[in-house]
N, C-alpha and C. Protein backbone atom coordinates (compact mmCIF):
# COMPACT_ATOMS: atom_id res chain seq x y z
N UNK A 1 5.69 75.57 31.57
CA UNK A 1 5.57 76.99 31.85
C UNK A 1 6.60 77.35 32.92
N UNK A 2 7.61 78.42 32.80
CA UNK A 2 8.09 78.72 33.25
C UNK A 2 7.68 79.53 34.91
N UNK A 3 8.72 79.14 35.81
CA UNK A 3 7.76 79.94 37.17
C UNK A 3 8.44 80.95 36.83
N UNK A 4 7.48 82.01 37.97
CA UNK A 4 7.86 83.79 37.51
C UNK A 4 9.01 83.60 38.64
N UNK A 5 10.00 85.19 38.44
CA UNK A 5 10.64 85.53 38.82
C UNK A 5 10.10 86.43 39.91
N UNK A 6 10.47 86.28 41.39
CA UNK A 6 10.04 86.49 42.29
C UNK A 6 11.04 87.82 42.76
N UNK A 7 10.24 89.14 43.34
CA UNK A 7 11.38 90.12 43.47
C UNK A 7 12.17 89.75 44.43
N UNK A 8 13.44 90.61 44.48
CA UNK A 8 14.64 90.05 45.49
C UNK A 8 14.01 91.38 46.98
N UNK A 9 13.88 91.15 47.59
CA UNK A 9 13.79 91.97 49.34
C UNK A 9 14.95 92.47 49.42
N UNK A 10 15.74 91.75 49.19
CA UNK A 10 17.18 92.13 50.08
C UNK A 10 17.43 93.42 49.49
N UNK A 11 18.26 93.93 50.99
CA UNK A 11 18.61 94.96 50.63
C UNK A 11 19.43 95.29 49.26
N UNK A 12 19.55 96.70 48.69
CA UNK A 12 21.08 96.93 47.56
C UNK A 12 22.09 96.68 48.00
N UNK A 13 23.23 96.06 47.17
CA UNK A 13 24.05 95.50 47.54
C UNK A 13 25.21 96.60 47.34
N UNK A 14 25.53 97.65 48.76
CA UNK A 14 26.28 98.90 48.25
C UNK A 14 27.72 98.60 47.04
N UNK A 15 27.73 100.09 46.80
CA UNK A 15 28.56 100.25 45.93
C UNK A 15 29.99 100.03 46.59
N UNK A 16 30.82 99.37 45.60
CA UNK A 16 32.32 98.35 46.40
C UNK A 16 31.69 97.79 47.23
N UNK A 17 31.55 97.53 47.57
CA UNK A 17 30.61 95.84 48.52
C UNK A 17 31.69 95.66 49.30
N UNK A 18 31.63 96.06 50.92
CA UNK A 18 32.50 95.48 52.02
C UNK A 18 32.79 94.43 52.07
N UNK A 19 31.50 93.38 51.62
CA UNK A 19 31.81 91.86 52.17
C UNK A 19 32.89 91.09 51.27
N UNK A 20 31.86 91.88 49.66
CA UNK A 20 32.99 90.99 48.58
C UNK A 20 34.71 91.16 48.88
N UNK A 21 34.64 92.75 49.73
CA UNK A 21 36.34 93.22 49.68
C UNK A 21 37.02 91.99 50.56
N UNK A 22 35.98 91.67 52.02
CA UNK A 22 36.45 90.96 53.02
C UNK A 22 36.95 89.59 52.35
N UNK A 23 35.49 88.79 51.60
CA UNK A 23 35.94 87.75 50.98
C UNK A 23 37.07 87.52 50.27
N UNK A 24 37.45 88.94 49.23
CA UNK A 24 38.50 88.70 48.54
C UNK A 24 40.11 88.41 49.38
N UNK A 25 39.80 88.51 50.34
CA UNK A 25 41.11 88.43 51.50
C UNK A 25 40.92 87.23 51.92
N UNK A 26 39.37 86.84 52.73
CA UNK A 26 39.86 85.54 53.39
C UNK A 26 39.70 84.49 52.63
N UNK A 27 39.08 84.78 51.21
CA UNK A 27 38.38 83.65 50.96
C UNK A 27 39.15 82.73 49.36
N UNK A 28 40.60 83.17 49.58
CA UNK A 28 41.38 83.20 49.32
C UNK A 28 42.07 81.81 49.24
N UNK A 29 43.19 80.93 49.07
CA UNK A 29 43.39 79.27 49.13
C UNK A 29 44.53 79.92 50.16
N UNK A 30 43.91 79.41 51.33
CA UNK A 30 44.91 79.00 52.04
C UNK A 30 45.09 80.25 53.17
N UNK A 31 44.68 81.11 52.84
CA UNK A 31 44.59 82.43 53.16
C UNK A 31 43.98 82.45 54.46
N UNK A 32 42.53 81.81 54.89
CA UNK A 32 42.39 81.93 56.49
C UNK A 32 43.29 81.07 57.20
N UNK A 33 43.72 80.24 56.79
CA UNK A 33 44.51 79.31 57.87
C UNK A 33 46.02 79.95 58.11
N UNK A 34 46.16 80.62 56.91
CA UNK A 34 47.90 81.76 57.27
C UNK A 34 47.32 82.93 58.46
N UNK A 35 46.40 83.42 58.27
CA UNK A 35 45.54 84.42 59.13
C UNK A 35 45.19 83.16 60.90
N UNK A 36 45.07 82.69 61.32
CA UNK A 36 44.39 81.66 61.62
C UNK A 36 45.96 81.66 62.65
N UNK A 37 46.81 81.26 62.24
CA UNK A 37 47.89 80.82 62.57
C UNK A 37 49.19 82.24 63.07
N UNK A 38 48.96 83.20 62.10
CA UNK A 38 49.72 84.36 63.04
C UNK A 38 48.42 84.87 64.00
N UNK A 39 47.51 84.39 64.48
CA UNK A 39 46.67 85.35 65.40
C UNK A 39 46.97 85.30 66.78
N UNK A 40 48.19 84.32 67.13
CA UNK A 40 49.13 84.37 68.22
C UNK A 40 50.24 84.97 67.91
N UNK A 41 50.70 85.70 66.99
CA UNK A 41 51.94 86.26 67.07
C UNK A 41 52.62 86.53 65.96
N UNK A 42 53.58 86.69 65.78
CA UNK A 42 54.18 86.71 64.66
C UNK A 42 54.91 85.47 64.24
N UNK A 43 55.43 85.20 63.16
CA UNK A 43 55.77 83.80 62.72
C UNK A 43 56.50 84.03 61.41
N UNK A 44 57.85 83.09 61.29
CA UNK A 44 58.46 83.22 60.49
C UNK A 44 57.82 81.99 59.30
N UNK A 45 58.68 81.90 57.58
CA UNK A 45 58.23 81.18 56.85
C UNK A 45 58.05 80.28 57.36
N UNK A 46 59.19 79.59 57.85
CA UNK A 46 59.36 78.14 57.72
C UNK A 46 58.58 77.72 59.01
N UNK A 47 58.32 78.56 60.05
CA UNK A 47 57.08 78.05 61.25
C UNK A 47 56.08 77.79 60.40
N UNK A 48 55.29 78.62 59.48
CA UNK A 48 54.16 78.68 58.49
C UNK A 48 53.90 77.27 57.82
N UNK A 49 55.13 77.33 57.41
CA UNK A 49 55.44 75.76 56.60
C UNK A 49 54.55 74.84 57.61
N UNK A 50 55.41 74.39 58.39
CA UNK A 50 54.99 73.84 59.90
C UNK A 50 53.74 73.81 59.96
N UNK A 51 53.20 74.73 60.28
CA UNK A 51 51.89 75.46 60.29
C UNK A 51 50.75 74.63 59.95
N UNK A 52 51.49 74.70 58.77
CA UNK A 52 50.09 74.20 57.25
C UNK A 52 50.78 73.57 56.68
N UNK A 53 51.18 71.85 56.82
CA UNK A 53 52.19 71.03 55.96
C UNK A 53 51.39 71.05 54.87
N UNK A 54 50.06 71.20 54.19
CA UNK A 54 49.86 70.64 52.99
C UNK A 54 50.55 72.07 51.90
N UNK A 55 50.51 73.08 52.60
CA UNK A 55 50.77 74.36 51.88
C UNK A 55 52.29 74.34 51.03
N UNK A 56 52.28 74.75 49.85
CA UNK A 56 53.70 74.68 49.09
C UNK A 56 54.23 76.02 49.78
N UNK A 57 55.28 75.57 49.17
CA UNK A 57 56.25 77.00 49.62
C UNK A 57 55.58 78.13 48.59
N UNK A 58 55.48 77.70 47.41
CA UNK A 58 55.48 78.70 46.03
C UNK A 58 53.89 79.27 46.80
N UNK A 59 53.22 78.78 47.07
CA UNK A 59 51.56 78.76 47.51
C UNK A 59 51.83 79.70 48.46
N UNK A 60 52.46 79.40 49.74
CA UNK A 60 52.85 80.23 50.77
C UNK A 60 53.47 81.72 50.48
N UNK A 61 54.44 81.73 49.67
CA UNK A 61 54.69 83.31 49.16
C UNK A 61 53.89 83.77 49.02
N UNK A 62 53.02 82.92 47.90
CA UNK A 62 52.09 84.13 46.66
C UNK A 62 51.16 84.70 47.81
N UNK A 63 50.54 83.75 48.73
CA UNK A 63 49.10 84.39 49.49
C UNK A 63 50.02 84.80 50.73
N UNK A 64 51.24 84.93 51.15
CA UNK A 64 52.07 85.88 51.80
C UNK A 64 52.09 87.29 51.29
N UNK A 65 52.27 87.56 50.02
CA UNK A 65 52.56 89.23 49.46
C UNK A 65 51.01 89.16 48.92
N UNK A 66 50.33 88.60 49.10
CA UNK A 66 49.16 89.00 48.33
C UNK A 66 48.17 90.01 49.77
N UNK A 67 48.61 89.02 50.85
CA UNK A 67 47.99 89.58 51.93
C UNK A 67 48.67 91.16 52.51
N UNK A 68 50.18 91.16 52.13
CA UNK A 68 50.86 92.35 52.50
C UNK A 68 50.61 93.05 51.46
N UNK A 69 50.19 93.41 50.68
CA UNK A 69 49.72 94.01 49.50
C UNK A 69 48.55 95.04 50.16
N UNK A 70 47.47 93.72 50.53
CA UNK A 70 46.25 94.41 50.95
C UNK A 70 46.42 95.26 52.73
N UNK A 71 47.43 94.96 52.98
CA UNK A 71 47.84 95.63 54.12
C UNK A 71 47.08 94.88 55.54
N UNK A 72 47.43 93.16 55.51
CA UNK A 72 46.63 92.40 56.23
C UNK A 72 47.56 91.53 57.01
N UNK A 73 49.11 91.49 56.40
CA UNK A 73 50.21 91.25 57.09
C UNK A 73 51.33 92.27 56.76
N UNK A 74 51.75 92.00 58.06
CA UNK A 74 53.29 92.96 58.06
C UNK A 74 54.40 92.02 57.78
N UNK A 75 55.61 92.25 57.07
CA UNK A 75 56.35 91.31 56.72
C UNK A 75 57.84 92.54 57.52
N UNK A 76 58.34 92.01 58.47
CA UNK A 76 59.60 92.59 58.90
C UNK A 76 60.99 91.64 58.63
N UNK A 77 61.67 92.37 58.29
CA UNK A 77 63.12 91.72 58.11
C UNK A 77 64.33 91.82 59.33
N UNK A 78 64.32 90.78 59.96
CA UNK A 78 65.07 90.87 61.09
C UNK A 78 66.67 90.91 60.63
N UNK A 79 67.36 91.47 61.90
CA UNK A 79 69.04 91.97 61.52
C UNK A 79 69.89 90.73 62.47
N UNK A 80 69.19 89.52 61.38
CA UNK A 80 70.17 88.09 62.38
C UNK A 80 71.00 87.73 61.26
N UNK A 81 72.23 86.58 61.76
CA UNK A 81 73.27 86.33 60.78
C UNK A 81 72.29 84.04 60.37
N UNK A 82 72.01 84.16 59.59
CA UNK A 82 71.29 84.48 58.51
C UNK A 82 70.28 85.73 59.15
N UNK A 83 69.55 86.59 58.10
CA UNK A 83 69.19 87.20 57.88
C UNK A 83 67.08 86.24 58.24
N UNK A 84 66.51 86.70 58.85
CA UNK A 84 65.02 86.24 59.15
C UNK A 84 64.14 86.92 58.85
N UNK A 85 63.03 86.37 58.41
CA UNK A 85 61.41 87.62 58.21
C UNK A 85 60.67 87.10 58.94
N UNK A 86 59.88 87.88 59.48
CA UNK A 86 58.98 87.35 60.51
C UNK A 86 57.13 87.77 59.90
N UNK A 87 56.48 87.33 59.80
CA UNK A 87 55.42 87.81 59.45
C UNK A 87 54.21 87.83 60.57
N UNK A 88 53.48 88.94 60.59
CA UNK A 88 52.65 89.17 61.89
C UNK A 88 51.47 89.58 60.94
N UNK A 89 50.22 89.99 61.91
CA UNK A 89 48.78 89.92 61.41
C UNK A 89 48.92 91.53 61.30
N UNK A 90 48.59 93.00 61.10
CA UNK A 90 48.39 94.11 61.06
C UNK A 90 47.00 94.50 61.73
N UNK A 91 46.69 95.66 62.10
CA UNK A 91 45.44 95.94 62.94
C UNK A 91 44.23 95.32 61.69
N UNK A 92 44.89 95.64 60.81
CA UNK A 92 42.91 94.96 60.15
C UNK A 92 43.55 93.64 60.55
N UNK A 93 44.48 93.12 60.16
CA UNK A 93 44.51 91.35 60.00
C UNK A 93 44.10 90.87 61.38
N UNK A 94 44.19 91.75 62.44
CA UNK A 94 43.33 91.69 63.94
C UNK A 94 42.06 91.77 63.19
N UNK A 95 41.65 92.63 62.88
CA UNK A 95 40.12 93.11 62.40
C UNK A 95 39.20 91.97 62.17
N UNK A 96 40.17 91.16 61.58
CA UNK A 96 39.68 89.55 60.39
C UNK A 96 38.90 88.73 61.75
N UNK A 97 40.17 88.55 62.80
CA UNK A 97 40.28 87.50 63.60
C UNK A 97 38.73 86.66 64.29
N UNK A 98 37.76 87.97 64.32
CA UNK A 98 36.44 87.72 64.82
C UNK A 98 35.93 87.09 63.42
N UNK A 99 35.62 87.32 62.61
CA UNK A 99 34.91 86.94 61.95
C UNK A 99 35.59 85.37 61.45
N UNK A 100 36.89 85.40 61.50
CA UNK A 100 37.08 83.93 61.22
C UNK A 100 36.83 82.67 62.58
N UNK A 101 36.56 83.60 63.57
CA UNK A 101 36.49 82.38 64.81
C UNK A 101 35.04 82.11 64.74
N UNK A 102 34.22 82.91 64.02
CA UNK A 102 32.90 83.06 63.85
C UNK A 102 32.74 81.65 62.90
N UNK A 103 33.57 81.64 62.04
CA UNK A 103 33.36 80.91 60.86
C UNK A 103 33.40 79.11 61.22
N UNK A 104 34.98 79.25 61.72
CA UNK A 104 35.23 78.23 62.52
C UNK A 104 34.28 77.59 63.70
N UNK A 105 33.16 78.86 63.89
CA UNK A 105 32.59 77.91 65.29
C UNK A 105 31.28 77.52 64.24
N UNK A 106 30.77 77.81 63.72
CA UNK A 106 29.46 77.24 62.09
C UNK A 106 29.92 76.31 61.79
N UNK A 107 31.42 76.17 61.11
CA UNK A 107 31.70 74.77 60.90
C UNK A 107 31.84 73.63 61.74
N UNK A 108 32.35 74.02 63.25
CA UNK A 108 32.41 73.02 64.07
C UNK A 108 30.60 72.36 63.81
N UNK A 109 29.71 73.20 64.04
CA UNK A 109 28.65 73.41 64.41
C UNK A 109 28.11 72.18 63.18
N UNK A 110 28.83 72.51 62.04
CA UNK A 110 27.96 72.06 60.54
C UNK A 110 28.55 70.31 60.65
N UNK A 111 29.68 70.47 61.26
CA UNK A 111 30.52 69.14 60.84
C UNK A 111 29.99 68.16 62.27
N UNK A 112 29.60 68.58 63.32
CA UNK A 112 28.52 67.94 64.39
C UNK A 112 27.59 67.45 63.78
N UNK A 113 26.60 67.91 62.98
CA UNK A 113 25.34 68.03 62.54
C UNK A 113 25.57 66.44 61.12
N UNK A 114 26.68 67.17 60.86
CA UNK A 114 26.77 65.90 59.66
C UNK A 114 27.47 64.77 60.25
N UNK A 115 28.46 64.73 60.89
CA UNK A 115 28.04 63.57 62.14
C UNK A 115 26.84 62.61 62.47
N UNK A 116 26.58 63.37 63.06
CA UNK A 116 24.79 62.86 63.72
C UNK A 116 24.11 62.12 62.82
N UNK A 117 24.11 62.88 61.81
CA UNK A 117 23.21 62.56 60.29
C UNK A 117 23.91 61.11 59.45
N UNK A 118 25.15 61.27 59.76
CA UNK A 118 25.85 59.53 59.64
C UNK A 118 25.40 58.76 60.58
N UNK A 119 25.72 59.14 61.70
CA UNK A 119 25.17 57.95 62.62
C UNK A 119 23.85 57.45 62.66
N UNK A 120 22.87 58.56 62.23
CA UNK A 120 21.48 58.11 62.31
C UNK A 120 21.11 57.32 60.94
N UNK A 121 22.14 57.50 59.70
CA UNK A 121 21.70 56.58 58.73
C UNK A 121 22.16 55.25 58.95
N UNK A 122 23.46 55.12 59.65
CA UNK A 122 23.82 53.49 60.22
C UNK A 122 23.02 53.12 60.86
N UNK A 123 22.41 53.71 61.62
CA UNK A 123 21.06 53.07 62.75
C UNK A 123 20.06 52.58 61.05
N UNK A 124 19.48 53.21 60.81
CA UNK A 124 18.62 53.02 60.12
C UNK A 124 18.36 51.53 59.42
């Protein structure tokens, strides 16, 4: 016998859904740690590279214009001989910054916890 379906409490989940919009930005490959990394400043590609060695270059564009798209980085073209872009965070891509240090401090928090939980099965 099947168990019943229990009603949901939670609130309606408004129409365009803020969070899903947020997620669709950070939750992205690769996408908080590019966010993560201009939240000191602005930064050119190849710092980025640096940045995040596992990240491809091709990887790095796409979630580069994907984020200037959504208006979450600014991409400026500097007037040097070569020619430089510098990429910086925009007032929302500030906006982000809390909620990803938020995120980052749960995981510290989660990856302690699973820690512990190793060590206490070696005891065991």
């Amino acid at each position: 016998m099947a168990l019943k379906i229990r009603k949901n409490n939670s609130p309606p989940v408004p129409h365009d859904c803020p969070l899903s919009e947020c997620m669709s930005v950070i939750g992205g490959a690769w996408a908080p740690n590019i966010l993560w990394n201009l939240s000191a400043g602005p930064r050119r590609f190849s710092e980025l590279r640096v940045d995040i060695p596992p990240i491809s270059a091709k990887v790095l564009t796409v979630r580069l214009r994907q984020l200037e798209e959504k208006g979450i980085v600014s991409r400026a073209v500097k007037p040097t001989s070569p020619p430089s872009v510098e990429y910086a965070l925009t007032r929302d891509g500030r906006a982000l910054l809390p909620a990803l240090e938020a995120i980052a401090e749960v995981g510290h928090k989660l990856k302690l916890r699973a820690k512990r939980r190793a060590q206490q099965k070696g005891r065991s």
